[in-house]
Protein backbone atom coordinates (compact mmCIF):
# COMPACT_ATOMS: atom_id res chain seq x y z
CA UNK A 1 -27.45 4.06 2.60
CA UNK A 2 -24.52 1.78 3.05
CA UNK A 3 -23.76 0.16 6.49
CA UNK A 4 -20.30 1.39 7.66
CA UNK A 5 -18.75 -1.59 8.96
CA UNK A 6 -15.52 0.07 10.23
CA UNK A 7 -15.94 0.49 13.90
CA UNK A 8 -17.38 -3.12 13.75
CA UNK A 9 -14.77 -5.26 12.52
CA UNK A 10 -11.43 -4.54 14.67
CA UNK A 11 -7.95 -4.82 14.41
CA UNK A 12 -6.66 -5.81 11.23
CA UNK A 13 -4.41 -7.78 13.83
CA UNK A 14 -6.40 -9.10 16.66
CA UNK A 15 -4.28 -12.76 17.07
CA UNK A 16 -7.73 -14.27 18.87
CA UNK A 17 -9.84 -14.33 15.48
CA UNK A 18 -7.14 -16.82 13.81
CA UNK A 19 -5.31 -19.91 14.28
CA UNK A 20 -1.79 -20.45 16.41
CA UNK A 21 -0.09 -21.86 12.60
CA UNK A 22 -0.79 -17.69 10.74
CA UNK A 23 -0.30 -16.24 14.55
CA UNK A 24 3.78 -17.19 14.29
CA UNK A 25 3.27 -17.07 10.34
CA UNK A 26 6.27 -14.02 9.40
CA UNK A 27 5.26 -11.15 7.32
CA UNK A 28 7.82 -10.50 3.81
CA UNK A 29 10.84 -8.12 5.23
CA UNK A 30 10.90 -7.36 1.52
CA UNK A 31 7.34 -6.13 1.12
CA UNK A 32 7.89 -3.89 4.20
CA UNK A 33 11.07 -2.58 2.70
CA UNK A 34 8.86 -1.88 -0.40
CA UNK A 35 6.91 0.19 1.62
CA UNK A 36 9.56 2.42 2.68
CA UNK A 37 10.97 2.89 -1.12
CA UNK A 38 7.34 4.36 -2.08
CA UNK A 39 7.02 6.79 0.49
CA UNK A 40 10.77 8.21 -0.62
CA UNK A 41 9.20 7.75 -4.23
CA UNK A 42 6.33 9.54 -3.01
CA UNK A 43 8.44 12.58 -2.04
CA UNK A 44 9.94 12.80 -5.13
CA UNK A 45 13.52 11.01 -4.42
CA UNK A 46 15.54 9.35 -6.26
CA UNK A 47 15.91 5.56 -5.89
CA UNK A 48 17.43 2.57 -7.66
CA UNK A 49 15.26 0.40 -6.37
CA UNK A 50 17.34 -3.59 -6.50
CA UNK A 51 14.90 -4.85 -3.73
CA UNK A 52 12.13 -6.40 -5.81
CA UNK A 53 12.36 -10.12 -7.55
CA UNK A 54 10.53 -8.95 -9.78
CA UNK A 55 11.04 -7.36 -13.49
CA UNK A 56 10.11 -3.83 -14.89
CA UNK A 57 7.70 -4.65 -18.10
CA UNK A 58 9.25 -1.29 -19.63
CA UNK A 59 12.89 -3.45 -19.09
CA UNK A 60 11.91 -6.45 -19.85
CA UNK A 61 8.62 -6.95 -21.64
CA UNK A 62 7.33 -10.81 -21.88
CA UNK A 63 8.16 -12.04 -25.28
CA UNK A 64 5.70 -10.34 -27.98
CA UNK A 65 4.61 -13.81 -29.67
CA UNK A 66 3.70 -15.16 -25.72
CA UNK A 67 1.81 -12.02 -24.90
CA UNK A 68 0.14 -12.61 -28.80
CA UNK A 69 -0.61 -15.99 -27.89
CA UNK A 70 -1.95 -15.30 -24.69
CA UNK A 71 -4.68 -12.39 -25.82
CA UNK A 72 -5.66 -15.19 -29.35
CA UNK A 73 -6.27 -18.05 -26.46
CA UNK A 74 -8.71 -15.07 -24.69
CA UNK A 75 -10.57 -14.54 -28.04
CA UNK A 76 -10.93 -18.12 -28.61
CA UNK A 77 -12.47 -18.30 -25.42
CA UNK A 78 -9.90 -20.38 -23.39
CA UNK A 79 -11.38 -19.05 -20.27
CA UNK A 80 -12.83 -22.30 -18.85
CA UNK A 81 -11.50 -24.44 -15.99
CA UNK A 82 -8.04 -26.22 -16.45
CA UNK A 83 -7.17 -29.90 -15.73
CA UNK A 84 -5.94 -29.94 -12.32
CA UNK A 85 -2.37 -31.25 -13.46
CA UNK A 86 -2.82 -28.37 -16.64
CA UNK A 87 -3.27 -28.48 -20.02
CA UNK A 88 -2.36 -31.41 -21.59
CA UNK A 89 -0.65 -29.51 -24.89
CA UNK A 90 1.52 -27.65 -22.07
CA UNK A 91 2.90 -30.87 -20.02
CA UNK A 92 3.79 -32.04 -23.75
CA UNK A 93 5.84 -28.97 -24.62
CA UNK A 94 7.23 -29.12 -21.13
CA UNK A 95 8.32 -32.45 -21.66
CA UNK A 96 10.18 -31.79 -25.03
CA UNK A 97 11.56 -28.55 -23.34
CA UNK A 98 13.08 -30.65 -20.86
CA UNK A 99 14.40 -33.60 -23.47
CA UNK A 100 15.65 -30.47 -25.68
CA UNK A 101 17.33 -28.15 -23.39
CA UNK A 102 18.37 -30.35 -20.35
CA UNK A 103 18.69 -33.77 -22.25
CA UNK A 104 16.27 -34.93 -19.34
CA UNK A 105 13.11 -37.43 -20.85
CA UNK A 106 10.47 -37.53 -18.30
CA UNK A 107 6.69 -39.41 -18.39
CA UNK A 108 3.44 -37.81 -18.82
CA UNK A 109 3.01 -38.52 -15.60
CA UNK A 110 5.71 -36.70 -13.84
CA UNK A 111 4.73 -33.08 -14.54
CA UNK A 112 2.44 -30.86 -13.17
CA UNK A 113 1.14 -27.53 -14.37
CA UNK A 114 0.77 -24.74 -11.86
CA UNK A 115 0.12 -20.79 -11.31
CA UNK A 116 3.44 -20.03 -10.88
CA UNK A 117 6.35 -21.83 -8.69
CA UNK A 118 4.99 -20.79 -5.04
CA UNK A 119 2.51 -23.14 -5.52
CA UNK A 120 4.48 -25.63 -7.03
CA UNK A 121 6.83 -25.52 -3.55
CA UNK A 122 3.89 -25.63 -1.40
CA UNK A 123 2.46 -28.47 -2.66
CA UNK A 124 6.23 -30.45 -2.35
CA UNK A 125 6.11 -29.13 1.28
CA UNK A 126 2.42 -30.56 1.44
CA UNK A 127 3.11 -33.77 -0.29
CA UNK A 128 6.53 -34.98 1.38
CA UNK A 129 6.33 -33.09 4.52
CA UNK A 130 4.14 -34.56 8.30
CA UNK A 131 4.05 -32.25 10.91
CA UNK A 132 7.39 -32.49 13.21
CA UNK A 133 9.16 -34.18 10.13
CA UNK A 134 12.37 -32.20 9.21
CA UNK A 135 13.12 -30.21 6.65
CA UNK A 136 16.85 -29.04 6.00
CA UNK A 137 17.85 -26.09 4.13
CA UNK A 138 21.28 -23.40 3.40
CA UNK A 139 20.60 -19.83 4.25
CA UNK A 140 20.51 -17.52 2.67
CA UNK A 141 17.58 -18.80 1.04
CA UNK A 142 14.30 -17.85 -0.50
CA UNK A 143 11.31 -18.57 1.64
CA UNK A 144 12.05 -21.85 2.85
CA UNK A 145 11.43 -21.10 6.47
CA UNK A 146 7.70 -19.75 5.33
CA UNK A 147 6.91 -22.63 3.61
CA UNK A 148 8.44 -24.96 6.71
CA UNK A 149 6.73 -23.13 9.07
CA UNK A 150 3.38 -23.45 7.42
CA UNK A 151 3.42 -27.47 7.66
CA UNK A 152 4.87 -27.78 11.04
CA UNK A 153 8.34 -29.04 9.86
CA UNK A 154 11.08 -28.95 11.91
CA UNK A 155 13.82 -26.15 10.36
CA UNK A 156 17.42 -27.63 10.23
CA UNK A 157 19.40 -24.38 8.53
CA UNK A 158 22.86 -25.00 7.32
CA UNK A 159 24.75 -21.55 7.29
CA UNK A 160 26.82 -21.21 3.83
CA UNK A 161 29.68 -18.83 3.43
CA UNK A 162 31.05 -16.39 0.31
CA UNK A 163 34.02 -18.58 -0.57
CA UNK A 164 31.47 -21.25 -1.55
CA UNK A 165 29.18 -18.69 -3.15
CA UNK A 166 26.98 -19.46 -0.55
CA UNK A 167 26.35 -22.89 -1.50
CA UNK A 168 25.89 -25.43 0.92
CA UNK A 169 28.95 -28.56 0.69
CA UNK A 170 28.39 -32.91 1.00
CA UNK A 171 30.07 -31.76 4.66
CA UNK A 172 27.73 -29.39 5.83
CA UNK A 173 24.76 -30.94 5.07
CA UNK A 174 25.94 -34.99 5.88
CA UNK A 175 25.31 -34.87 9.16
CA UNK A 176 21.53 -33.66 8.95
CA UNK A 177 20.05 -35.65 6.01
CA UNK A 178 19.81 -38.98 8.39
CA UNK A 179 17.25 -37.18 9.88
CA UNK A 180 15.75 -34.93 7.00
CA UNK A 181 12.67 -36.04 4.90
CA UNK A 182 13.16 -32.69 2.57
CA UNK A 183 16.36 -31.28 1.17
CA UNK A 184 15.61 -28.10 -0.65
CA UNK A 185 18.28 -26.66 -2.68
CA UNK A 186 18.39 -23.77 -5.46
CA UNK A 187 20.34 -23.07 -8.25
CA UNK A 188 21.08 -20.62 -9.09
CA UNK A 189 20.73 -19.30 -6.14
CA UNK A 190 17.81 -16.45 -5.08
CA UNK A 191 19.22 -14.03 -3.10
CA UNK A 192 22.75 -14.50 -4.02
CA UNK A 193 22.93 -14.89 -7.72
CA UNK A 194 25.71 -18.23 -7.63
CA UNK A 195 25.33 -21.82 -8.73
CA UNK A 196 26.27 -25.05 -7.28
CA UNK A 197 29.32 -26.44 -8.63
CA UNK A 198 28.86 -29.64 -10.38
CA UNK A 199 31.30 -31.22 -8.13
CA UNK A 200 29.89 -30.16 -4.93
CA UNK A 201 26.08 -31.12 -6.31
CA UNK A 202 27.23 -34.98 -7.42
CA UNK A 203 28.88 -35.16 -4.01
CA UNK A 204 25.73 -34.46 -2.55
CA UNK A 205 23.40 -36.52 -4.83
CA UNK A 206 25.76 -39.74 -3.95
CA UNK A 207 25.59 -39.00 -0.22
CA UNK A 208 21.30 -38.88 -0.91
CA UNK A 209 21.21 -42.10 -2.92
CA UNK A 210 23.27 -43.55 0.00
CA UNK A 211 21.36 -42.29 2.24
CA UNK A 212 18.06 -43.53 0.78
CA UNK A 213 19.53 -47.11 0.24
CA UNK A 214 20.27 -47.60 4.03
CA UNK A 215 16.08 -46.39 4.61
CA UNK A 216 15.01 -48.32 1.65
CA UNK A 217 16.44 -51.59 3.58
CA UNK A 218 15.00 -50.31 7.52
CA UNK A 219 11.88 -49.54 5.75
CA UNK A 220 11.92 -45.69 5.94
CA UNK A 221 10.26 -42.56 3.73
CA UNK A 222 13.01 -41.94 1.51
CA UNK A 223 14.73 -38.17 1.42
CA UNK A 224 13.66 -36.33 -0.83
CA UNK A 225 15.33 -33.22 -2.52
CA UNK A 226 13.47 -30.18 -4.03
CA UNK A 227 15.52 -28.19 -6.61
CA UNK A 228 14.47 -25.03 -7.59
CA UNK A 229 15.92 -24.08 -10.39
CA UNK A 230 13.53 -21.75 -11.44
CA UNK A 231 16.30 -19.46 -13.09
CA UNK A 232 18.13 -21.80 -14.69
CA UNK A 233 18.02 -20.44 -18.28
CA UNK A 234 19.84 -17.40 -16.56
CA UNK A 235 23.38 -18.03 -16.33
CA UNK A 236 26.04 -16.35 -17.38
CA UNK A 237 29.94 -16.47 -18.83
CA UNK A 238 31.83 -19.83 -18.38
CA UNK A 239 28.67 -21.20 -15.43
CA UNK A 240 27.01 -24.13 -16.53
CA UNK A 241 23.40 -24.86 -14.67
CA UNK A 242 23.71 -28.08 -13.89
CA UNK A 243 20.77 -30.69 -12.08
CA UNK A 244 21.25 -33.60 -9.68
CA UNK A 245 19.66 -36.14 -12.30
CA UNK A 246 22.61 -35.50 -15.26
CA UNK A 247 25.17 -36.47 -12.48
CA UNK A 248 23.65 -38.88 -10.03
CA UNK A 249 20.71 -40.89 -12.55
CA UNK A 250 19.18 -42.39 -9.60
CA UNK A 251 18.48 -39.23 -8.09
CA UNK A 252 15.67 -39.17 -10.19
CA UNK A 253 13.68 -40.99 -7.79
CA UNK A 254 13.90 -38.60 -5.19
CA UNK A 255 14.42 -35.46 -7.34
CA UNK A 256 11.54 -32.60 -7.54
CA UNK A 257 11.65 -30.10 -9.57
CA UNK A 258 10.64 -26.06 -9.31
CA UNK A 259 10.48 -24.71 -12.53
CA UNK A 260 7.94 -22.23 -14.69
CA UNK A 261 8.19 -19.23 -17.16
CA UNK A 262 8.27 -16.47 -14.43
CA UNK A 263 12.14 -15.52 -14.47
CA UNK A 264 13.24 -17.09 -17.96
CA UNK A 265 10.87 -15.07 -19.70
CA UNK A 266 10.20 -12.14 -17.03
CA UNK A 267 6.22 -13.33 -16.95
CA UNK A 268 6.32 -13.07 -13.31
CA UNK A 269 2.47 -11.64 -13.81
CA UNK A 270 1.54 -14.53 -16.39
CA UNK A 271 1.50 -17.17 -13.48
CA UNK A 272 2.68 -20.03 -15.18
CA UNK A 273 5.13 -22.82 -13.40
CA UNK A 274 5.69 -26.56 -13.28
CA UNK A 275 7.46 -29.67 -11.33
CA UNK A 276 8.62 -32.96 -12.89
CA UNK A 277 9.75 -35.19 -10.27
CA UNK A 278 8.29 -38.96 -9.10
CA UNK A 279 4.63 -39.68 -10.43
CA UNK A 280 4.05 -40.94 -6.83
CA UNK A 281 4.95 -37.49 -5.23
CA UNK A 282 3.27 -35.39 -8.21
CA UNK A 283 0.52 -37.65 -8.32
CA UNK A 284 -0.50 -36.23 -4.81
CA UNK A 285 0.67 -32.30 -5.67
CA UNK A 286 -2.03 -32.57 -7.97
CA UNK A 287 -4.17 -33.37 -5.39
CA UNK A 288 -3.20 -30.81 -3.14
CA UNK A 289 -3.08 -27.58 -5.36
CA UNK A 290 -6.15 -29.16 -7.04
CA UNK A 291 -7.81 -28.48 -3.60
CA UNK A 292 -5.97 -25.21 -3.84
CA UNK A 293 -7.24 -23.98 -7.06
CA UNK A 294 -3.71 -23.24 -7.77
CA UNK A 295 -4.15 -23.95 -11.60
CA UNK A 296 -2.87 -21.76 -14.21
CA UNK A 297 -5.17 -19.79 -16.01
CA UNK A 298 -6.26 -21.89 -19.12
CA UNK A 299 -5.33 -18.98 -21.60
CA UNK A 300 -1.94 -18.54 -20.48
CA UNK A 301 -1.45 -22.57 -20.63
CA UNK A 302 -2.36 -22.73 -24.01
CA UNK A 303 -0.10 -20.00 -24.93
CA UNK A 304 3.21 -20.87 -23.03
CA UNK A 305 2.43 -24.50 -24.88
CA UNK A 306 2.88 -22.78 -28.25
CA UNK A 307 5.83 -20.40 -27.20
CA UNK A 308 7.56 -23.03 -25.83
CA UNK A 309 7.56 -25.07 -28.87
CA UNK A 310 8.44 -22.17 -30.90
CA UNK A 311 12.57 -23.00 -30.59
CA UNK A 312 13.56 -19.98 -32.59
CA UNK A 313 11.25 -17.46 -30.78
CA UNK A 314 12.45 -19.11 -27.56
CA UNK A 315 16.15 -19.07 -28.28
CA UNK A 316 16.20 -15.57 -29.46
CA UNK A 317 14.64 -13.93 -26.55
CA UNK A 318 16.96 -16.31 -23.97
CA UNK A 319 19.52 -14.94 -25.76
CA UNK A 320 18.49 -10.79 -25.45
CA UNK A 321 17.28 -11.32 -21.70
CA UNK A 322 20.50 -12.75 -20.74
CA UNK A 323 22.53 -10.11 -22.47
CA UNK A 324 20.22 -7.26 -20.92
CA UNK A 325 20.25 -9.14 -17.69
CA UNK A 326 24.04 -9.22 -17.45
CA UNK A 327 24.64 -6.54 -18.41
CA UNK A 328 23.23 -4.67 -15.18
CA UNK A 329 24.51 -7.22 -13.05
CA UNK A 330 28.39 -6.81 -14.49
CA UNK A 331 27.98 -2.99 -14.21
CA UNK A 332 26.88 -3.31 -10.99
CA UNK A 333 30.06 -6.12 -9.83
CA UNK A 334 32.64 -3.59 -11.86
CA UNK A 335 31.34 -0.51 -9.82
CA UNK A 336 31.90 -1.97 -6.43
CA UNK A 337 34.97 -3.55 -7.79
CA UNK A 338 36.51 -0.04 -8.45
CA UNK A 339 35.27 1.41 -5.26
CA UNK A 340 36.97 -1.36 -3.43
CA UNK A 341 40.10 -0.88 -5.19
CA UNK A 342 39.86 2.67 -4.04
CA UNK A 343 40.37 1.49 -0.67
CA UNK A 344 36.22 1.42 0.29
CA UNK A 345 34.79 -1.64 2.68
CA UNK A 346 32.39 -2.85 -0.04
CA UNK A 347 32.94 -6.19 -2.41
CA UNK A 348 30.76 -8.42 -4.74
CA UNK A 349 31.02 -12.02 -6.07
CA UNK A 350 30.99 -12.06 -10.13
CA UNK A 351 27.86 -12.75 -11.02
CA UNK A 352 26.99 -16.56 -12.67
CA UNK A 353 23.15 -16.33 -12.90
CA UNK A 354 19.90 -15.36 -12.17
CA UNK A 355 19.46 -11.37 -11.46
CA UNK A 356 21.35 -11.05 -8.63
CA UNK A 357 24.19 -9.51 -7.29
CA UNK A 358 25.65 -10.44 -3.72
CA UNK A 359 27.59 -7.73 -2.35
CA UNK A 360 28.65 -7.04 1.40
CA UNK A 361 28.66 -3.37 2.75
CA UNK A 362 31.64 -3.43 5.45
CA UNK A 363 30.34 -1.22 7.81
CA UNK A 364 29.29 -3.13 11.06
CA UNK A 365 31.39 -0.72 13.62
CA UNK A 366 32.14 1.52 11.57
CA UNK A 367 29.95 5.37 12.13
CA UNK A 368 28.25 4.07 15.00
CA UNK A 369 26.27 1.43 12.11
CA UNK A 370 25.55 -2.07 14.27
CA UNK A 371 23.17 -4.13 11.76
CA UNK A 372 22.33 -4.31 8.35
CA UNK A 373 19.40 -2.74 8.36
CA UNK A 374 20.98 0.09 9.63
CA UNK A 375 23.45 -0.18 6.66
CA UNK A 376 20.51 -0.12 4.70
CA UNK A 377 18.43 2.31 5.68
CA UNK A 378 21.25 4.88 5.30
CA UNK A 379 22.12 3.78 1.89
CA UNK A 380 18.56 4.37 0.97
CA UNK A 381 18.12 7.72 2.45
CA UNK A 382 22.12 9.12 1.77
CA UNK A 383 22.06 7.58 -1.83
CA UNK A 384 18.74 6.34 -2.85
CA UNK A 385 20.00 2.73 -3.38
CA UNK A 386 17.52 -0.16 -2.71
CA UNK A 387 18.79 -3.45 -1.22
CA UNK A 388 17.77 -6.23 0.64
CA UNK A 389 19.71 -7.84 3.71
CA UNK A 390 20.57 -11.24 3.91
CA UNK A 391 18.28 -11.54 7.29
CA UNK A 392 15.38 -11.57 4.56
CA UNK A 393 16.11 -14.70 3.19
CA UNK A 394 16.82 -16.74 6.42
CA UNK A 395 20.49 -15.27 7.57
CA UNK A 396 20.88 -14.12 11.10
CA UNK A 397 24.21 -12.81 11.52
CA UNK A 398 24.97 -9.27 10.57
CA UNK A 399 27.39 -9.41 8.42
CA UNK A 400 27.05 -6.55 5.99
CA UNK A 401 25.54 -8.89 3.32
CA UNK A 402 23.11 -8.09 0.85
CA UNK A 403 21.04 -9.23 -2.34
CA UNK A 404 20.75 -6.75 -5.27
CA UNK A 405 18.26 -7.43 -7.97
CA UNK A 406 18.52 -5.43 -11.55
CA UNK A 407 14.64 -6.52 -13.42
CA UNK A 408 13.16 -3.67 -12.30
CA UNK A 409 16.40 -0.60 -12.90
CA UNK A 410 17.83 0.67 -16.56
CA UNK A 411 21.70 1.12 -16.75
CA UNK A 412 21.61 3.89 -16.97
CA UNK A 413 19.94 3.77 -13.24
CA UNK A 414 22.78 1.98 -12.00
CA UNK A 415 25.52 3.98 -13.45
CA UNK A 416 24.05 6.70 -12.13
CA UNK A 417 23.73 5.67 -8.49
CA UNK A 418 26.83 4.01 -7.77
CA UNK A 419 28.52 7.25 -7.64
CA UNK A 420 26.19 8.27 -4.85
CA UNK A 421 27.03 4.71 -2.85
CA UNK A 422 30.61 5.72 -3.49
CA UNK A 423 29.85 9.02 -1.27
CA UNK A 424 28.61 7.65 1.83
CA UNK A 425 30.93 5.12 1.71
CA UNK A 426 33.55 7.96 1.11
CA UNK A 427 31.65 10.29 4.29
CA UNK A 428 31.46 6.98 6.79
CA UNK A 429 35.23 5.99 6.23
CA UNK A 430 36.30 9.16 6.09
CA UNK A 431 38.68 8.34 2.68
């Protein structure tokens, strides 16, 4: 008989078994939100759920040649430990991917392989980052506080506003980066679905090189700035991703890059990512997520290597995903468009890439509603419509903002909920 350990082990939350660094170490609002959308599931609602990063395979399958590639590597029996920096056939198509799409020609040396871009950001955080050093970062943004709080850094958050698209300007950020080691920016943008202008991201890549000049000559660790641009091959209409390198060339020496297969080709599952930045910072990532075990599985590397090469497989499915992507997203933007020229408190920047949709909820005061979550708890109950708050991704104001994310919905989903927004926003204003 088996020896029922239950009444032996305690609290799944008992703060004296662990250390003080996972004690103040903030559970995903997302993943509790999550948890709330399957119970309503559970019941048998009816919910576009536009919470989850994440992408539906039935919406978006990975491309059929990757997914062929992947199961051949399996039967060849590419189940054997990686290199710790990955597989040298992938950092080779990664490097002509780069030349190719972004005109960008890096070394051998400057990329690493990784499972997926978390641990690509980690080991940034890792290799730049010594406790009390600071780290500055916009909000809203994706997880940088996690990551900060995990290494000890010390948060400098630079609160961006709609008219920029939530994009952080040279002004905002000038007069933290004399005392910043890490800069992390994103584009475009997770929660909010904008890019950086290419103005506003040379201003800032001058003001860096500047910046590192002056420490260069004292004798200082240079800034350094992360750029996630994991969704990059997303954009959409006249927006143009642009990096820090094609405007600023000597940002290159202080330039890291988060990149990998997850969004561009919806293989969130596959767990396949990559940085190219300085061999003397990925030099020591290597180190770090080689500690880690945070290699990609071998199968998948030797796949993506062969997709990625493929140009014609690789263009065409680009092409579909960012037709089926934007689609949602501009049915989504023209829905709350009408509503607000019906006189309702709701509005939504166009969308320029990624699969997001910002859109703010007017309601603070409004039906006795004080905070966003209350905003979105009764959208989720009144019209089964997912969303997650800007507090998620760093923001602390209530301001009636919101991220909406369309992998894991159909059209049809949306068109068929928006109608049901447009009633509680019709019953709360009374219009």
């Amino acid at each position: 008989m088996a020896l029922d350990l239950t009444s032996l082990l305690g609290p799944a939350r008992r703060d004296d078994t662990v250390g003080t660094m996972v004690r103040g170490l903030v559970g995903s609002e997302i993943l509790r939100i999550a948890g709330e959308i399957r119970e309503l599931v559970a019941q048998g609602k009816q919910v576009c759920n536009l919470t989850v990063g994440d992408f539906s395979p039935k919406e978006f399958p990975i491309p059929a040649a990757l997914g062929e590639g992947i199961a051949a590597a399996l039967k060849a029996g590419e189940t054997n430990y990686p290199p710790s920096d990955g597989v040298l056939t992938l950092r080779q198509a990664v490097l002509r991917f780069y030349e190719r799409a972004l005109g960008l020609k890096y070394p051998m040396e400057s990329v690493l392989i990784a499972a997926g871009a978390r641990p690509v950001i980690y080991g940034v955080f890792r290799a730049v980052m010594d406790p009390g050093d600071t780290v500055v970062y916009p909000v809203p943004s994706w997880n940088n506080n996690h990551y900060a709080h995990m290494v000890g850094a010390k948060h400098v958050t630079v609160v961006t506003d709609p008219a920029h698209g939530f994009m952080p300007t040279v002004e905002q950020l000038a007069p933290h980066l004399p005392e910043a080691r890490l800069l992390c920016l994103c584009s475009p943008l997770n929660p909010t679905g904008t890019m950086i202008s290419p103005d506003i991201l040379k201003d800032i890549g001058q003001r860096v090189v500047e910046e590192n000049r002056k420490r260069e000559a004292q004798g200082r660790k240079p800034l350094i700035v992360m750029y996630d641009q994991i969704y990059w091959t997303l954009s959409f209409g006249q927006t143009k991703h642009v990096t820090p390198l094609e405007l600023v060339p000597e940002m290159a020496a202080y330039t890291v890059f988060v990149d990998g297969i997850s969004k561009a080709f919806a293989a969130t599952g596959v767990r396949v990512g990559w940085s190219l930045g300085p061999p003397s910072i990925i030099s020591r990532m290597k180190d770090v997520l080689g500690h880690v075990g945070a290699w990609a599985p071998k199968a998948e590397q030797v796949a993506v290597a062969r997709f990625l090469d493929d140009v014609p497989a690789t263009t065409s499915y680009l092409e579909g995903m960012r037709k089926r992507v934007d689609e949602r997203l501009v049915a989504l933007h023209q829905g709350f468009a009408a509503m607000r020229e019906a006189g309702l408190p709701v509005r939504s920047i166009a969308p320029q890439g990624a699969i997001y949709l910002s859109v703010q909820f007017d309601l603070i005061g409004k039906a006795g509603l004080k905070t966003n979550d209350e905003i979105r708890k009764l959208l989720l109950e009144k019209a089964g419509f997912a969303l997650v708050p800007f507090q998620a991704f760093g923001l602390k104001e209530d301001t009636g903002w919101f991220r909406l994310s369309v992998g894991a919905v159909s059209v049809e989903e949306i068109k068929a909920a928006l109608p049901r927004v447009e009633a509680v926003l019709r019953q709360v204003t009374g219009k």
